[in-house]
N, C-alpha and C. Protein backbone atom coordinates (compact mmCIF):
# COMPACT_ATOMS: atom_id res chain seq x y z
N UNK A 1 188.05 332.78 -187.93
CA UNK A 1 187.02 331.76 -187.99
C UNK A 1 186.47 331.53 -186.59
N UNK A 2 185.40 331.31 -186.65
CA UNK A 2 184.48 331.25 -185.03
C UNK A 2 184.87 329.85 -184.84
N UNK A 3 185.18 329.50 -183.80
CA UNK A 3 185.12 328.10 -183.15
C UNK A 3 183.81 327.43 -183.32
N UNK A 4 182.81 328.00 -183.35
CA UNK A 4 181.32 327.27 -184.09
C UNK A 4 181.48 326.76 -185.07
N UNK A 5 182.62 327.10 -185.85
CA UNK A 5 182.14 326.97 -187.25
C UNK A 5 183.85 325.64 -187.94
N UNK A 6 184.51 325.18 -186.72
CA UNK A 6 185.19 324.35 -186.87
C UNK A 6 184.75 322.96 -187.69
N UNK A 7 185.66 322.72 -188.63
CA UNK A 7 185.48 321.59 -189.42
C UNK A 7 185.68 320.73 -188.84
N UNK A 8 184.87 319.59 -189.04
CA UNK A 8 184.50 318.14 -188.42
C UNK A 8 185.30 317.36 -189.81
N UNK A 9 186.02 316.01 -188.82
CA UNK A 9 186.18 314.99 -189.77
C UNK A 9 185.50 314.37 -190.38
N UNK A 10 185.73 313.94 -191.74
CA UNK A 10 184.45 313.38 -192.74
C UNK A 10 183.96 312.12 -192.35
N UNK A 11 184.42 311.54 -191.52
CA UNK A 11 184.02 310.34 -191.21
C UNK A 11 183.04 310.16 -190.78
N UNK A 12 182.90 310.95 -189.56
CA UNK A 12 181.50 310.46 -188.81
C UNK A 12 180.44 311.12 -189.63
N UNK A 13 180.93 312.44 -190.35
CA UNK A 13 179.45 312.90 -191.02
C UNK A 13 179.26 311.84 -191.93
N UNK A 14 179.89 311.25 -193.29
CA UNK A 14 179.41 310.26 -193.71
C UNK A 14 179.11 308.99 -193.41
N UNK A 15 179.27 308.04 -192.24
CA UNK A 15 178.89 307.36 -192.21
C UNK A 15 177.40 306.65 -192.17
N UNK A 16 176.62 307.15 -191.19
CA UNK A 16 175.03 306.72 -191.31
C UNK A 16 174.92 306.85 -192.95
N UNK A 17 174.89 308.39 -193.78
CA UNK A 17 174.65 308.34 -195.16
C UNK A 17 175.21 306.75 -196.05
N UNK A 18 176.13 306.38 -196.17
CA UNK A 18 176.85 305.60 -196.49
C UNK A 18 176.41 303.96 -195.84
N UNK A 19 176.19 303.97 -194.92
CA UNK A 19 174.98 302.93 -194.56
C UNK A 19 173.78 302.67 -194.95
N UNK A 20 173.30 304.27 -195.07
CA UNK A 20 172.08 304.02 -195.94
C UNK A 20 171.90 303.37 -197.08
N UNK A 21 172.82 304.32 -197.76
CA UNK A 21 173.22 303.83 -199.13
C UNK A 21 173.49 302.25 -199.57
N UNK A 22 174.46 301.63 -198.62
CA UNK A 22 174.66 300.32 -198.67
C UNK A 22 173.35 299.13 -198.48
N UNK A 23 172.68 299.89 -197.65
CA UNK A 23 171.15 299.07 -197.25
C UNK A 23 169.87 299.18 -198.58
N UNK A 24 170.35 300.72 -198.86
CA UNK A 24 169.22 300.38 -200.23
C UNK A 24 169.95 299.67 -201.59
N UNK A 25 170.93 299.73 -201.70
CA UNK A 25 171.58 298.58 -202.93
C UNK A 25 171.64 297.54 -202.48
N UNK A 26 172.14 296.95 -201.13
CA UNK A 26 171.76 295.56 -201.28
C UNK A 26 170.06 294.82 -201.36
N UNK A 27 169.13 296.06 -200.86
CA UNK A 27 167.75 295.86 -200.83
C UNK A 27 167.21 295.60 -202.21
N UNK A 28 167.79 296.72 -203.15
CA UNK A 28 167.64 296.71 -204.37
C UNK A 28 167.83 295.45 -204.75
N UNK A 29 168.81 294.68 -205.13
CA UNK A 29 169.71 293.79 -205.52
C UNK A 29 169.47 292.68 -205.12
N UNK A 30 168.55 292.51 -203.87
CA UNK A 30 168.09 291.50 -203.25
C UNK A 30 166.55 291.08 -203.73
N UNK A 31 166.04 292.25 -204.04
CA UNK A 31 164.44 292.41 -204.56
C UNK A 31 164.64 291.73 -206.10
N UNK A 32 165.32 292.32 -206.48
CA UNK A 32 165.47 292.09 -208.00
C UNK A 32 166.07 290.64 -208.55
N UNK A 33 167.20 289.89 -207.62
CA UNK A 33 167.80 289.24 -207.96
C UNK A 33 167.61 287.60 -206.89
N UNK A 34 166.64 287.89 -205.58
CA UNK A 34 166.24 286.88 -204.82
C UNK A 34 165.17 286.63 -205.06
N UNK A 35 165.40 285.31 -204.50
CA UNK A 35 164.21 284.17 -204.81
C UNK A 35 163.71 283.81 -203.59
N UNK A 36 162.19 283.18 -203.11
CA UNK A 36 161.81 283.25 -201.64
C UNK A 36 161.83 284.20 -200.62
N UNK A 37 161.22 283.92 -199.66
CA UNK A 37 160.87 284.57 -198.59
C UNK A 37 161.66 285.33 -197.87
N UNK A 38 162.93 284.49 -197.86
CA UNK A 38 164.31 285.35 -196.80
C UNK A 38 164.60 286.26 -197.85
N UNK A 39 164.89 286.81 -199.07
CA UNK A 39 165.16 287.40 -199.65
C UNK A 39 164.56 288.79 -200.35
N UNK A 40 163.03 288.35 -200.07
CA UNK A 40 161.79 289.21 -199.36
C UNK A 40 162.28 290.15 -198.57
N UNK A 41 162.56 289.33 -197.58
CA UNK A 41 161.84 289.79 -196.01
C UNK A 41 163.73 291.03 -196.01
N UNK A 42 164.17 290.21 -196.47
CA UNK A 42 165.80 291.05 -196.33
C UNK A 42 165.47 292.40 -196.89
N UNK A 43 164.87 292.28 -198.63
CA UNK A 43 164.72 293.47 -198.98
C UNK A 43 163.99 294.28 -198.52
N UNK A 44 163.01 293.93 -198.16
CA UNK A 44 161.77 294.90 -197.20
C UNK A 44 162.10 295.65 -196.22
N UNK A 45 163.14 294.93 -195.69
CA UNK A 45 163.68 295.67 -194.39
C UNK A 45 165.14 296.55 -194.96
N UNK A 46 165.52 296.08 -195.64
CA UNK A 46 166.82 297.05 -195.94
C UNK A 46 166.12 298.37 -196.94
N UNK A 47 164.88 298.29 -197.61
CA UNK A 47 164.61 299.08 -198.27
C UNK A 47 163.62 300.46 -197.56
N UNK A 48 163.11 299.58 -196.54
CA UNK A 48 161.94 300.44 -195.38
C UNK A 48 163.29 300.62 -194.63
N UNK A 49 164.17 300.59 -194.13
CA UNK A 49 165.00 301.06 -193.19
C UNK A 49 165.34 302.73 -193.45
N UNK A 50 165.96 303.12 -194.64
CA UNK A 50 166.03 304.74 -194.98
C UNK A 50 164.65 305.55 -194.89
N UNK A 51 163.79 304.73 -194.93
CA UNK A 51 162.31 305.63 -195.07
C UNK A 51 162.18 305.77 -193.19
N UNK A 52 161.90 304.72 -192.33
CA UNK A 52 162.06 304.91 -191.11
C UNK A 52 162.92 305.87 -190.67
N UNK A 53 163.97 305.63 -191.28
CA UNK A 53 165.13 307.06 -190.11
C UNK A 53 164.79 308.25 -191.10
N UNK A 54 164.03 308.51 -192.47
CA UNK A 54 163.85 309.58 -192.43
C UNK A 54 162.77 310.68 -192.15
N UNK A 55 161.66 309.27 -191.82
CA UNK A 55 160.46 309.72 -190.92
C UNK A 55 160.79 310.45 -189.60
N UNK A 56 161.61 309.58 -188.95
CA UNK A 56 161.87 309.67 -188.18
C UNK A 56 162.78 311.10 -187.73
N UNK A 57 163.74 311.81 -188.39
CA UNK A 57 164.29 312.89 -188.11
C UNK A 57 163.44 314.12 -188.78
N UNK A 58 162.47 313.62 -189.48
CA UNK A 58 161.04 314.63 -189.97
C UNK A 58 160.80 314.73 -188.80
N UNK A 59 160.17 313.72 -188.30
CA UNK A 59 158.91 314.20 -186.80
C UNK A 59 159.92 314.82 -185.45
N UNK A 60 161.02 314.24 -185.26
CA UNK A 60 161.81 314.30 -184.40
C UNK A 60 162.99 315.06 -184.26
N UNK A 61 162.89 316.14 -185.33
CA UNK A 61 164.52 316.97 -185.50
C UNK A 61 164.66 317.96 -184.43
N UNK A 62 165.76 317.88 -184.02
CA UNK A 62 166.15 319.03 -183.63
C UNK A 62 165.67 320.59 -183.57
N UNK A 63 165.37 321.34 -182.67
CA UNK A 63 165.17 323.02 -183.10
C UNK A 63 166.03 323.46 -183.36
């Protein structure tokens, strides 16, 4: 096996994913199930947050 090709612990690869994840269900859950403005403004941002970082590694990835 090439030393390139060494397995990484699962941790750090899942985490951001797993954040994501947590930000669009509570966004979800917050849209659907809150009342007023803070509950708005929570979901808007937890739900635009995965779209930002995935704009963001579109325009900005790596070669």
């Amino acid at each position: 096996m090439n030393a390139s090709h060494e397995s990484k612990p699962a941790r750090p690869i899942w985490r951001i994913p797993l954040v994501l994840a947590f930000l669009t269900c509570t966004g979800l859950l917050a849209a659907l199930l809150g009342n007023g403005l803070g509950w708005r403004g929570y979901a808007w941002a937890c739900l635009a947050t995965p779209i930002v970082v995935m704009i963001r590694y579109a325009c900005f990835a790596r070669e």
